[in-house]
C-alpha atoms as a PDB file:
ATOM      1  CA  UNK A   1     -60.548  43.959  30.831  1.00  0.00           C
ATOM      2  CA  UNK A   2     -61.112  45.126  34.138  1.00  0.00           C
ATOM      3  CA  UNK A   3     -61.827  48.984  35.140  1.00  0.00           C
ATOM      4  CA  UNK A   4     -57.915  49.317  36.188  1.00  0.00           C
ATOM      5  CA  UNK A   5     -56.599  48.362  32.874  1.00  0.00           C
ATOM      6  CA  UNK A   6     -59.164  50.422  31.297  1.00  0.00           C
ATOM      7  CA  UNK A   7     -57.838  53.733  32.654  1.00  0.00           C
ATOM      8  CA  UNK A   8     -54.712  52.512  32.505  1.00  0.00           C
ATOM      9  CA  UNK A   9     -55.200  52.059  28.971  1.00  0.00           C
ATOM     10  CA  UNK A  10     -56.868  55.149  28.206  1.00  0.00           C
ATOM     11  CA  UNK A  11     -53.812  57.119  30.253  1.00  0.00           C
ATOM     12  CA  UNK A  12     -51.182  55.183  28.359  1.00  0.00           C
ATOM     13  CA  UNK A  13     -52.914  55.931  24.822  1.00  0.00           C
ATOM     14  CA  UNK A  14     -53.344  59.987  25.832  1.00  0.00           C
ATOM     15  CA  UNK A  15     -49.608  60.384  27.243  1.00  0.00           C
ATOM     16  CA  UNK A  16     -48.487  57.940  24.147  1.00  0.00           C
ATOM     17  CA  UNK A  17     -47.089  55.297  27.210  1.00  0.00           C
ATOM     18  CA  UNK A  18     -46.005  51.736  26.437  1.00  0.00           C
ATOM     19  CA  UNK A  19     -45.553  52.499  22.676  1.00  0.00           C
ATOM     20  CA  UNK A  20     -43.171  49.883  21.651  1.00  0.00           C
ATOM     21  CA  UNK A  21     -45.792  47.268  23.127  1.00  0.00           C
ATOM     22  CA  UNK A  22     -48.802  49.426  21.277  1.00  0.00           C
ATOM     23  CA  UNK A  23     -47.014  48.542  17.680  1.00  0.00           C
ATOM     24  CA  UNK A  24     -46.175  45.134  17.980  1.00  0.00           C
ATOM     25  CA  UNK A  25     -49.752  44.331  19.485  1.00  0.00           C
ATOM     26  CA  UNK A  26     -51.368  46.753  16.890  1.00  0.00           C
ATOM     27  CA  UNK A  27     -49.629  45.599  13.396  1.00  0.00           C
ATOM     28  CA  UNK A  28     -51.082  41.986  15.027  1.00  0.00           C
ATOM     29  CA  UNK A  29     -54.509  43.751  15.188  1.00  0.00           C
ATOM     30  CA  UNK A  30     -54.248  44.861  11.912  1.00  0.00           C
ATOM     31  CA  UNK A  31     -54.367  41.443  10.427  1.00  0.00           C
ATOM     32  CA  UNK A  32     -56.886  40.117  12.079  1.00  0.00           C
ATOM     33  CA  UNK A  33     -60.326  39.600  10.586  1.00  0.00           C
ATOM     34  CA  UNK A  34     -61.818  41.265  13.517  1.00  0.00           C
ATOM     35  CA  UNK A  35     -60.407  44.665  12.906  1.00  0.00           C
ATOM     36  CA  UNK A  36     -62.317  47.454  12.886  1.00  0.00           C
ATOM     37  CA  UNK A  37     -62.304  51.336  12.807  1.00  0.00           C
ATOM     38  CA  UNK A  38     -64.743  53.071  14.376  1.00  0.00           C
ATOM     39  CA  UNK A  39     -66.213  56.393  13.283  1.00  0.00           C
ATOM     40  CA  UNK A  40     -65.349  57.476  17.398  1.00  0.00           C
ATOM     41  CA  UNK A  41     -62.752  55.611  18.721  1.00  0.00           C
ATOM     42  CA  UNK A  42     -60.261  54.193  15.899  1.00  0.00           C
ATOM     43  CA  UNK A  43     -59.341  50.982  15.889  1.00  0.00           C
ATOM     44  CA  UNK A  44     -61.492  48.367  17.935  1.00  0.00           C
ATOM     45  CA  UNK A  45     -62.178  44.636  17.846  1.00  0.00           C
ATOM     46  CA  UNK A  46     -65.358  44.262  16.137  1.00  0.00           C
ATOM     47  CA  UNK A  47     -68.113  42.971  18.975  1.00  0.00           C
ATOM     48  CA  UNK A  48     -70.228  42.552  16.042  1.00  0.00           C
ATOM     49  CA  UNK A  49     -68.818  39.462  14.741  1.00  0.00           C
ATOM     50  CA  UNK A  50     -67.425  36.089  15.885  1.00  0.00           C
ATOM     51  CA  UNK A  51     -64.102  34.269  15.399  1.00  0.00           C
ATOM     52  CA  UNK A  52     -63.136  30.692  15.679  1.00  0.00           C
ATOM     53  CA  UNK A  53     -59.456  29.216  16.229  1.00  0.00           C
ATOM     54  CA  UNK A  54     -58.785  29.277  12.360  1.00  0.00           C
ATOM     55  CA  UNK A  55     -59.885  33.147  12.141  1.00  0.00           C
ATOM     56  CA  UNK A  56     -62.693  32.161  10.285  1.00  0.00           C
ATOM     57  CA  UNK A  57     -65.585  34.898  11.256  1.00  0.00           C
ATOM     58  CA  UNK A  58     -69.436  34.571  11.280  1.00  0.00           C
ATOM     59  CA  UNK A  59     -72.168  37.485  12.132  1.00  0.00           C
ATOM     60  CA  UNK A  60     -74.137  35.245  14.027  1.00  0.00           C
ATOM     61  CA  UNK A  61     -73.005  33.318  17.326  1.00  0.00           C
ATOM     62  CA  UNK A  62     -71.874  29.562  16.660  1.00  0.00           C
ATOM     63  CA  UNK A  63     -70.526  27.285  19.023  1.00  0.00           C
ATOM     64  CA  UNK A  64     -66.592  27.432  19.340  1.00  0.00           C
ATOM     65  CA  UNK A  65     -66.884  30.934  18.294  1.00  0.00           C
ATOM     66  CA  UNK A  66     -65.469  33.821  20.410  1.00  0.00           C
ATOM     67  CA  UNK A  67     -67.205  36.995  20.083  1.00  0.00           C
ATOM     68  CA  UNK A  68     -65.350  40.239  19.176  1.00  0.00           C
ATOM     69  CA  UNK A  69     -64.546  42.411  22.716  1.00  0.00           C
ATOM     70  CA  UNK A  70     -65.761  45.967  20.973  1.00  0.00           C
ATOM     71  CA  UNK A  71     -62.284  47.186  22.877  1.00  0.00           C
ATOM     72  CA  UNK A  72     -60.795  50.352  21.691  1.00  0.00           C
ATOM     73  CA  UNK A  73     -57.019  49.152  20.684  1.00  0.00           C
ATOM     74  CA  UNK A  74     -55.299  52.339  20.363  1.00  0.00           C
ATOM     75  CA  UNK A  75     -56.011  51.587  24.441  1.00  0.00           C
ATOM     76  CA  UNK A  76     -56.222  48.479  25.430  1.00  0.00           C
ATOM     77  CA  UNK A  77     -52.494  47.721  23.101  1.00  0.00           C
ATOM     78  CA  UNK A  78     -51.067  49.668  25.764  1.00  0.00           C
ATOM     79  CA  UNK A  79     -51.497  47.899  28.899  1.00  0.00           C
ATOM     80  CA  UNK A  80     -48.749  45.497  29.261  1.00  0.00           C
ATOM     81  CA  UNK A  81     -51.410  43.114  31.748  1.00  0.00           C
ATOM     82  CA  UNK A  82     -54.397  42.876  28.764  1.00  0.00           C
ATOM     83  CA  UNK A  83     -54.474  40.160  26.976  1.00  0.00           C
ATOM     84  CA  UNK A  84     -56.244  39.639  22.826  1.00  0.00           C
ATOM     85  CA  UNK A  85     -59.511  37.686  23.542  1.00  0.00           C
ATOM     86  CA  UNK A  86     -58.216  34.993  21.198  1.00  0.00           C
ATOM     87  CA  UNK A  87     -54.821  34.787  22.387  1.00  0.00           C
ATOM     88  CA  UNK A  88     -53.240  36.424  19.466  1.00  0.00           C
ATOM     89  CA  UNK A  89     -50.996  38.650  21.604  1.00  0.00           C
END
């Protein structure tokens, strides 16, 4: 994500913008293996693990493994431009 989307993100999540896009792209969030909620920030995708194209996850980096973004998805759900590092939205 770039620093634009970022704020934009952050905006949209504090004045509760975009919200129809921030449910469909979070009940997709929610199912994915890379789900996490942090003790700060709610929801984020876990940067502490890896995912390959059949969402099976590893701790360690292997190749064709894409490694979690650590974004904060109450945030970046809301940006119509972002995009789900492994194409799930």
């Amino acid at each position: 994500m770039s620093v634009r989307q970022i704020a934009e993100g952050f905006y949209n999540n504090l004045v509760k913008k975009e919200e129809d896009l921030h449910k469909k792209r979070i009940d997709i969030c929610k199912k994915c293996p890379l789900w996490k909620i942090d003790s700060v920030w709610g929801p984020i995708c876990n940067p502490s693990l890896y995912i390959n194209e059949n969402n099976e996850i590893s701790n360690k980096n292997i190749i064709g493994y894409i490694k979690g973004c650590g974004c904060v998805l109450n945030s970046k759900t809301r940006v119509p431009d972002s995009k789900c590092i492994i194409n799930k939205w």
